[in-house]
Every structure is written in structure tokens, then in C-alpha cells.
Protein backbone atom coordinates (compact mmCIF):
# COMPACT_ATOMS: atom_id res chain seq x y z
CA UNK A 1 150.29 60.06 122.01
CA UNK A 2 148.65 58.45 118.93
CA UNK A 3 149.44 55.35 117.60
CA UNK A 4 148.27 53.84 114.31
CA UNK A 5 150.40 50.19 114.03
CA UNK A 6 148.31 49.26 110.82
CA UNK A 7 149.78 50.37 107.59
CA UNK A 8 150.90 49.15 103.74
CA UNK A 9 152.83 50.72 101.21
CA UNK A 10 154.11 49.83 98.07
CA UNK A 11 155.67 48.21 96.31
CA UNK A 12 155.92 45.82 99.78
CA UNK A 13 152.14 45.43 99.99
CA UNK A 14 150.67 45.04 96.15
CA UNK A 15 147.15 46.86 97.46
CA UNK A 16 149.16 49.72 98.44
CA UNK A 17 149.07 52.89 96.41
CA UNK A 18 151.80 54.84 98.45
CA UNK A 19 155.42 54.67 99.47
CA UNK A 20 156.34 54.10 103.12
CA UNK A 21 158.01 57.80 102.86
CA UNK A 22 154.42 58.78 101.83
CA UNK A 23 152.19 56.95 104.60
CA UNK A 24 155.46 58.25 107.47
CA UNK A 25 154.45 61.87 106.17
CA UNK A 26 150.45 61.43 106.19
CA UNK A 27 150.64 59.99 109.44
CA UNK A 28 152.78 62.80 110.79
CA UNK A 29 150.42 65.30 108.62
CA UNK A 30 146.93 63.50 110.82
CA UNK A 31 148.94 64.02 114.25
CA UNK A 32 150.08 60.27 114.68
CA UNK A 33 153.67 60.15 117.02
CA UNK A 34 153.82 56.79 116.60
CA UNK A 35 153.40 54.11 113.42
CA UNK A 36 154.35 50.60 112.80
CA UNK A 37 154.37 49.52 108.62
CA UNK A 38 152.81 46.55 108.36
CA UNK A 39 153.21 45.12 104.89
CA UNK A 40 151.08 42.27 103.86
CA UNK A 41 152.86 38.55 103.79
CA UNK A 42 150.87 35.99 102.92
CA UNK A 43 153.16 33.28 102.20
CA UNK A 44 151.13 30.76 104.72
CA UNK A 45 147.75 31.02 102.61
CA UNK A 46 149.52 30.50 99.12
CA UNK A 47 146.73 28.03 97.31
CA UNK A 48 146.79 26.69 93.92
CA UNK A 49 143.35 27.21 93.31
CA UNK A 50 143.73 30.80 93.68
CA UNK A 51 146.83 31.82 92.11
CA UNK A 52 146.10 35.59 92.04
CA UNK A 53 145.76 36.10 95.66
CA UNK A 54 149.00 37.94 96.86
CA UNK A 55 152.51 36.41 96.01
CA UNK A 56 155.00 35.44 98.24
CA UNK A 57 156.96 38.42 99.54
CA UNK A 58 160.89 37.58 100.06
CA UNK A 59 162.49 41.29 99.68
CA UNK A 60 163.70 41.81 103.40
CA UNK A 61 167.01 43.29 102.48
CA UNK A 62 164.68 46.53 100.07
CA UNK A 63 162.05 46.80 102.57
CA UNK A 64 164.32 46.95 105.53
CA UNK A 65 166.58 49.61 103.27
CA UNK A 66 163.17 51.94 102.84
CA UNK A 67 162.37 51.53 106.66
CA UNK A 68 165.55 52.81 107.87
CA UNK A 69 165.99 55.72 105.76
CA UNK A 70 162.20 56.96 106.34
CA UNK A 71 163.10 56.02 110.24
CA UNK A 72 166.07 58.18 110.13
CA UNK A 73 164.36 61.02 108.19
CA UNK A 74 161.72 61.33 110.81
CA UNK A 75 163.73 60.63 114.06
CA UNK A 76 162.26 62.96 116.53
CA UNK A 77 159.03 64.21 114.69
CA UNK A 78 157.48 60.15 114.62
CA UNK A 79 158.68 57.31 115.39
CA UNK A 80 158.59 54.82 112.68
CA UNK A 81 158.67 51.05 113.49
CA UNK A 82 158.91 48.38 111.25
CA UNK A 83 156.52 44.94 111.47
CA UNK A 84 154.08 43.05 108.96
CA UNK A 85 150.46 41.77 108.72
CA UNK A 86 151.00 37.77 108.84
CA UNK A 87 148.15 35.78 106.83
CA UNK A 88 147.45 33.10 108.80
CA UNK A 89 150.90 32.16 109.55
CA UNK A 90 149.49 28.97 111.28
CA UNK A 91 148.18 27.46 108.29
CA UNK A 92 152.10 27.09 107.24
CA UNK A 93 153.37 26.86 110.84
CA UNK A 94 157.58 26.36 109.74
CA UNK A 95 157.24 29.24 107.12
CA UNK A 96 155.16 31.53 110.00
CA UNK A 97 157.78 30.95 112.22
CA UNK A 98 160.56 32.08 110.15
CA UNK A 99 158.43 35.66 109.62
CA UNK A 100 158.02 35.84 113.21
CA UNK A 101 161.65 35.31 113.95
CA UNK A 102 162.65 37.93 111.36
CA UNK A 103 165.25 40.14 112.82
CA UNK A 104 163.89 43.29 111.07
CA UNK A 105 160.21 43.08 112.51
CA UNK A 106 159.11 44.77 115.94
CA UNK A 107 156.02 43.50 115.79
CA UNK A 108 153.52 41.36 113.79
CA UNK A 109 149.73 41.46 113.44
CA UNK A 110 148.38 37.53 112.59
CA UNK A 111 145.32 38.30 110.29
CA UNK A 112 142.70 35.53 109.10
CA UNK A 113 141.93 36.74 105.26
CA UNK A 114 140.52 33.88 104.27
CA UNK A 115 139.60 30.06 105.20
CA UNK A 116 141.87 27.07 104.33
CA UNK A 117 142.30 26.35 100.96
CA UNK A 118 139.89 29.46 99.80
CA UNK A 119 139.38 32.24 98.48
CA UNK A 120 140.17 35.38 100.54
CA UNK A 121 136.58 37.22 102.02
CA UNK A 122 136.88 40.45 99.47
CA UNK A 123 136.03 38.47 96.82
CA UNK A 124 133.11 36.31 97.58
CA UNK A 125 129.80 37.70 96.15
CA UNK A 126 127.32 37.66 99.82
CA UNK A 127 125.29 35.65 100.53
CA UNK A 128 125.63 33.35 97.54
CA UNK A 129 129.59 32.22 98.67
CA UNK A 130 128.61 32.21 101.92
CA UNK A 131 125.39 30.31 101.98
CA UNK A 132 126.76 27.87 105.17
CA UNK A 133 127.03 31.29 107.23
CA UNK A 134 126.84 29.93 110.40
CA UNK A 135 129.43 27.26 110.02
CA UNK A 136 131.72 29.71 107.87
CA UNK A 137 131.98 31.90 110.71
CA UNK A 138 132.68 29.37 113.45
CA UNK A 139 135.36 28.06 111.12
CA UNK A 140 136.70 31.64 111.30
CA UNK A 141 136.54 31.91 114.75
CA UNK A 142 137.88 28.34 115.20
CA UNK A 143 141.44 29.65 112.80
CA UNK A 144 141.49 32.78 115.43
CA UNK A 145 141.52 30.56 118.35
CA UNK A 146 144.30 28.21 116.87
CA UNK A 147 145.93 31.21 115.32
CA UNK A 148 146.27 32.90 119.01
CA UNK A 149 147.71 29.64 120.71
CA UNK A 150 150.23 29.37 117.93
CA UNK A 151 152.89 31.92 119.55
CA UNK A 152 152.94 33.29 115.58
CA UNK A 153 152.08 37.16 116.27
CA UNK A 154 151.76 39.60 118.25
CA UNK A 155 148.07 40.43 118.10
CA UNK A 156 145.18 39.49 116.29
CA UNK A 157 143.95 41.75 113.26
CA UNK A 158 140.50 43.36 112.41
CA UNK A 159 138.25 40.16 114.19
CA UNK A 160 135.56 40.09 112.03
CA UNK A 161 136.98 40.97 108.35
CA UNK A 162 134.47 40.04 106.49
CA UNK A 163 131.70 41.88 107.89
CA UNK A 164 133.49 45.00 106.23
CA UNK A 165 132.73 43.47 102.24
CA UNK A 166 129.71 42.21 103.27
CA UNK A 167 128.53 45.39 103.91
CA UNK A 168 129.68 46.94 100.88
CA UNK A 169 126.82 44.48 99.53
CA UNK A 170 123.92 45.40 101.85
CA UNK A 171 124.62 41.98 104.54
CA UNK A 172 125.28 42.28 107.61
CA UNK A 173 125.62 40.09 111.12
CA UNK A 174 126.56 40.55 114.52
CA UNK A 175 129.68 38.97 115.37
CA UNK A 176 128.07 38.55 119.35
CA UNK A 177 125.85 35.53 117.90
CA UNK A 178 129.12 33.50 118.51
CA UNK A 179 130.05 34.97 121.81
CA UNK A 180 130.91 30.89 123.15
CA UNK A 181 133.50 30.69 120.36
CA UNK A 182 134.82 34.50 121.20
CA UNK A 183 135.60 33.86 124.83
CA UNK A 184 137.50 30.76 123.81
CA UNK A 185 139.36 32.93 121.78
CA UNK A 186 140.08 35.93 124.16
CA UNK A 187 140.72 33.44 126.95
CA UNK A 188 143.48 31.70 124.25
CA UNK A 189 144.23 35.76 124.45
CA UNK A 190 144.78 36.16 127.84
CA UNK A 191 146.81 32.68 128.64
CA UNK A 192 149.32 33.44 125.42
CA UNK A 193 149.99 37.32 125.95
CA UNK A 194 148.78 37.52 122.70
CA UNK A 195 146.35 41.06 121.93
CA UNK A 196 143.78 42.41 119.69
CA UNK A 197 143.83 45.17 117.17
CA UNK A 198 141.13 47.59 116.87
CA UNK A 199 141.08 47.98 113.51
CA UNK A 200 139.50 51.53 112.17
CA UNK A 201 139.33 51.11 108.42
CA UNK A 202 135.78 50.56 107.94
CA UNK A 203 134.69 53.42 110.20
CA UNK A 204 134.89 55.34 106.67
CA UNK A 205 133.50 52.33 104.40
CA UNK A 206 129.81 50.69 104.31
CA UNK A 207 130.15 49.05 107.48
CA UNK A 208 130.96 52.33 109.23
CA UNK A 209 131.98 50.81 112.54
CA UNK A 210 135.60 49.47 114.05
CA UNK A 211 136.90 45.77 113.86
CA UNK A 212 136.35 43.75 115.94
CA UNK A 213 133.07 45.72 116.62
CA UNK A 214 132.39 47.37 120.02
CA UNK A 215 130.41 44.65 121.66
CA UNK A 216 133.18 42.65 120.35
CA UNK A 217 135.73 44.90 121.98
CA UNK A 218 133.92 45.18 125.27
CA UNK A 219 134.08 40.98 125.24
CA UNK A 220 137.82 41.02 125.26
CA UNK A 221 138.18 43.64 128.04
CA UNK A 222 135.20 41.86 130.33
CA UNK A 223 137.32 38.42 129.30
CA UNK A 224 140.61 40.30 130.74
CA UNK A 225 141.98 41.86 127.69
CA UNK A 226 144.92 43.83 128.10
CA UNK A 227 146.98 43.84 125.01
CA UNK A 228 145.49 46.26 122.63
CA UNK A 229 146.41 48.35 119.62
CA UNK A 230 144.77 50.75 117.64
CA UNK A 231 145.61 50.52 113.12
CA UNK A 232 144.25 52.33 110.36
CA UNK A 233 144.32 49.48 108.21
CA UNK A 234 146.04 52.57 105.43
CA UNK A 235 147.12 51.47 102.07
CA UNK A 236 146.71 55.18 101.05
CA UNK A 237 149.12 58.52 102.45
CA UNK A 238 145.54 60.56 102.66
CA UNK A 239 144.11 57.30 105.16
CA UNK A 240 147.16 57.58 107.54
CA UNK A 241 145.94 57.94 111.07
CA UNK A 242 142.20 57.63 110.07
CA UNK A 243 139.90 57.12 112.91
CA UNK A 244 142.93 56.48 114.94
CA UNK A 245 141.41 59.00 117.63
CA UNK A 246 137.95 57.36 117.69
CA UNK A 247 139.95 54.38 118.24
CA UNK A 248 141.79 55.95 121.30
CA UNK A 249 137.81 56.49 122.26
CA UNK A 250 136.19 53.42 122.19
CA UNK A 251 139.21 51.89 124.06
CA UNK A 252 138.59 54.60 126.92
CA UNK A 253 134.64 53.64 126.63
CA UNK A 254 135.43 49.74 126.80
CA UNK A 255 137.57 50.69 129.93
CA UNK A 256 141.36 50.17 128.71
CA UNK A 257 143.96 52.13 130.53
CA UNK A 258 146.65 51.17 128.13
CA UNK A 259 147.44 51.03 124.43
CA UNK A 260 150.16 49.22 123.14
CA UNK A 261 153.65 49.58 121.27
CA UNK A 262 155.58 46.75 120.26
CA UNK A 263 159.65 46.30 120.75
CA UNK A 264 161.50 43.43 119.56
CA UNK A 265 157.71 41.38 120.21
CA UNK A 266 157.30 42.73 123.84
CA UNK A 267 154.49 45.46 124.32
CA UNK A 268 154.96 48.65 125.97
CA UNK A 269 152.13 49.68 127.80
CA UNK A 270 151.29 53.21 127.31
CA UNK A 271 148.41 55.15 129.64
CA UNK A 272 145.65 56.75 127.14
């Protein structure tokens, strides 16, 4: 069993470059069994500043259209979920609660793209936007903490975002300089059922390593982690199912017994 339950497509997604027929088939094509589409909606972080960051996304009724027919046309070769990739759906908490309650979604992944009332982290130039590092990152930390006692997703998405376009510009940190502020967060975790993603996009990028990192990852299972899935982070067909197996690794090294699939919100524990 391999499950990636981090994927975007267009048009749903405006970074995508394929269909959801397109990512179903790569995935199937890289050995996944299992996906979830995760489309980005980022109608809690809507700022006037910034009024090219990603527009509000209100076409249920074409997206869930496009999920059923690529869900029927792979019924027994993959199953195909449907969910979405919430920006900070506790900055808005009324508007995060009526994604959450959506009747089409499985499953959502609460992501932290960006700080209140900012711009999101790909765009900042490093370190010059980010010059009050250690208080930027607490503040990110601080969002994840609120974000996972907000009963707004399912799991938390790729902890430590940032680091990815950071290294794209030759910085770098270790996320385990705010260890405090992490076991608030995984014990937040723990109390609200609420998981973390590993996220394996960067494997193939400058970073070159999963998010949250593997110290990172270790944390949350030493802090009683149990709700985990594994996402490719794919806005591409060719990047379905990347580095989902080295995923399926690093949760065996960090000592998980289970990965999980989301129905209707509840996880289903699967052994790896």
C-alpha cells in the first residue's frame, strides 16, 4: 500500500499544471493505490495588500464533477479520494469552518503559507524579508499551535515551509532550535486527534530533505504522534507519488506502525 494524500491539479489549484485525470494516472503510473486531491483554498489568508496571492476558490459543484468521473474511471486500479489543502483556515475561523464541513471533502490538510496579513514564504527574498528570523519563526510555530486546537483540519501540512525557498537561496536553519514551541504543538496534536503530514516535495528541490524534517518527525512520534500521512506535495502528473516510498521509510525509521487514510474526517489506520 502507498499512499500519497498531497496533490493539485488544475484548473482547481492555479499552480497546477495538470488535470486531476492526469495526476490519478501518474500516481497509478509511480505505484501509488491510494491518493487524496488536495486543491489549494486559501480563502482564510485573502489580504488586500497582496492581491495576487491565490483567489478565492468557490467551484464545488466542477471540482466535485472531475473527482467523480476520475474516481469512477479508476475504481479498482486506485482509489481516488477527494479533500483540499486549507490556508490557514483559522485566520478566518466562520469561512474555515464552512470548508471543513464541506460535504464533498474526505479529508483536509490545514497548511500555514504565510503569516497574518503577509506575504506568502515563496516570495520573500532570504534573509533580507526575514531579518527578525527568530521571532518570524515562533510566530509560525505559534499559527501551527492555534491552527491544531482549532478542530479546522485534519492534519497539519509540510511543518516547516519555508525552509524549502530558503534553500533555493543558499539559507538554511534547523527547525529543532524551537523544539519548546514544537512540543506545544504536537502535544495540541495529540489532545485534538489532529496529525502531521510528511511532506516529500523538497526531497527533489534545494532543500533535499522531507517536511517537517526528520528530527522534526522523530519529535512528534517521541511526543506520542500517531496520526500521520505521507503527500507528494504534486502540482505536476510526472511528480505523482514522488518520494512517497522514502516517506513510507522515514516513518518506519521514526518508529510509526501506521499511516493514515482519511474517511468522511476519521483516519484509518493502516500497518506499513
Amino acid at each position: 500500500m502507498l499512499s500519497d494524500y498531497h496533490m493539485h491539479c488544475r484548473p482547481y489549484s492555479p499552480d497546477a499544471r495538470d488535470t486531476m485525470e492526469a495526476m490519478a494516472h501518474g500516481a497509478l503510473k509511480r505505484g501509488m493505490t491510494h491518493i487524496c486531491v488536495t486543491n489549494h483554498i486559501e480563502n482564510c489568508t485573502q489580504s488586500p495588500e497582496f492581491p495576487d496571492q491565490f483567489p478565492v476558490f468557490n467551484d464545488w459543484a466542477a471540482l466535485w464533477r472531475d473527482f467523480s468521473a476520475v474516481r469512477d474511471k479508476y475504481a479498482g486500479r486506485l482509489d481516488v479520494r477527494l479533500g483540499a489543502e486549507a490556508g490557514a483556515p483559522h485566520y478566518l475561523p466562520e469561512e474555515g469552518r464552512r470548508i471543513y464541513a464541506r460535504p464533498e471533502l474526505d479529508f483536509v490538510i490545514g497548511s500555514v503559507h504565510n503569516l497574518r496579513r503577509a506575504r506568502d514564504f515563496y516570495y520573500l527574498n532570504y534573509p533580507e524579508d526575514f531579518d527578525n528570523f527568530r521571532p518570524a519563526v515562533e510566530q509560525y510555530l505559534d499559527e501551527y499551535i492555534e491552527l491544531a486546537g482549532s478542530g479546522l483540519c485534519d492534519v497539519l501540512g509540510h511543518i516547516g515551509y519555508m525552509q524549502k525557498y530558503m534553500a533555493r537561496q543558499g539559507k538554511g536553519f534547523d527547525m529543532m532550535l524551537f523544539e519548546d514551541r514544537l512540543r506545544t504543538l504536537f502535544k495540541t496534536c495529540a489532545e485534538r486527534g489532529v496529525g502531521v503530514e510528511i511532506n516529500t516535495a523538497a526531497l527533489s528541490d534545494a532543500l533535499g530533505d522531507f517536511l517537517p524534517q526528520p528530527s522534526v518527525a522523530r519529535l512528534y512520534r517521541a511526543c506520542g504522534g500517531e496520526i500521520v500521512t505521507v503527500g507528494s506535495d504534486s502540482h505536476r502528473a510526472q511528480d505523482a507519488g514522488s518520494g512517497i516510498r522514502e516517506g513510507f521509510a522515514l516513518l518506519k525509521e521514526c518508529g510509526f506502525r501506521y499511516v493514515c487514510l482519511y474517511k468522511e474526517h476519521k483516519p484509518e489506520f493502516v500497518k506499513i
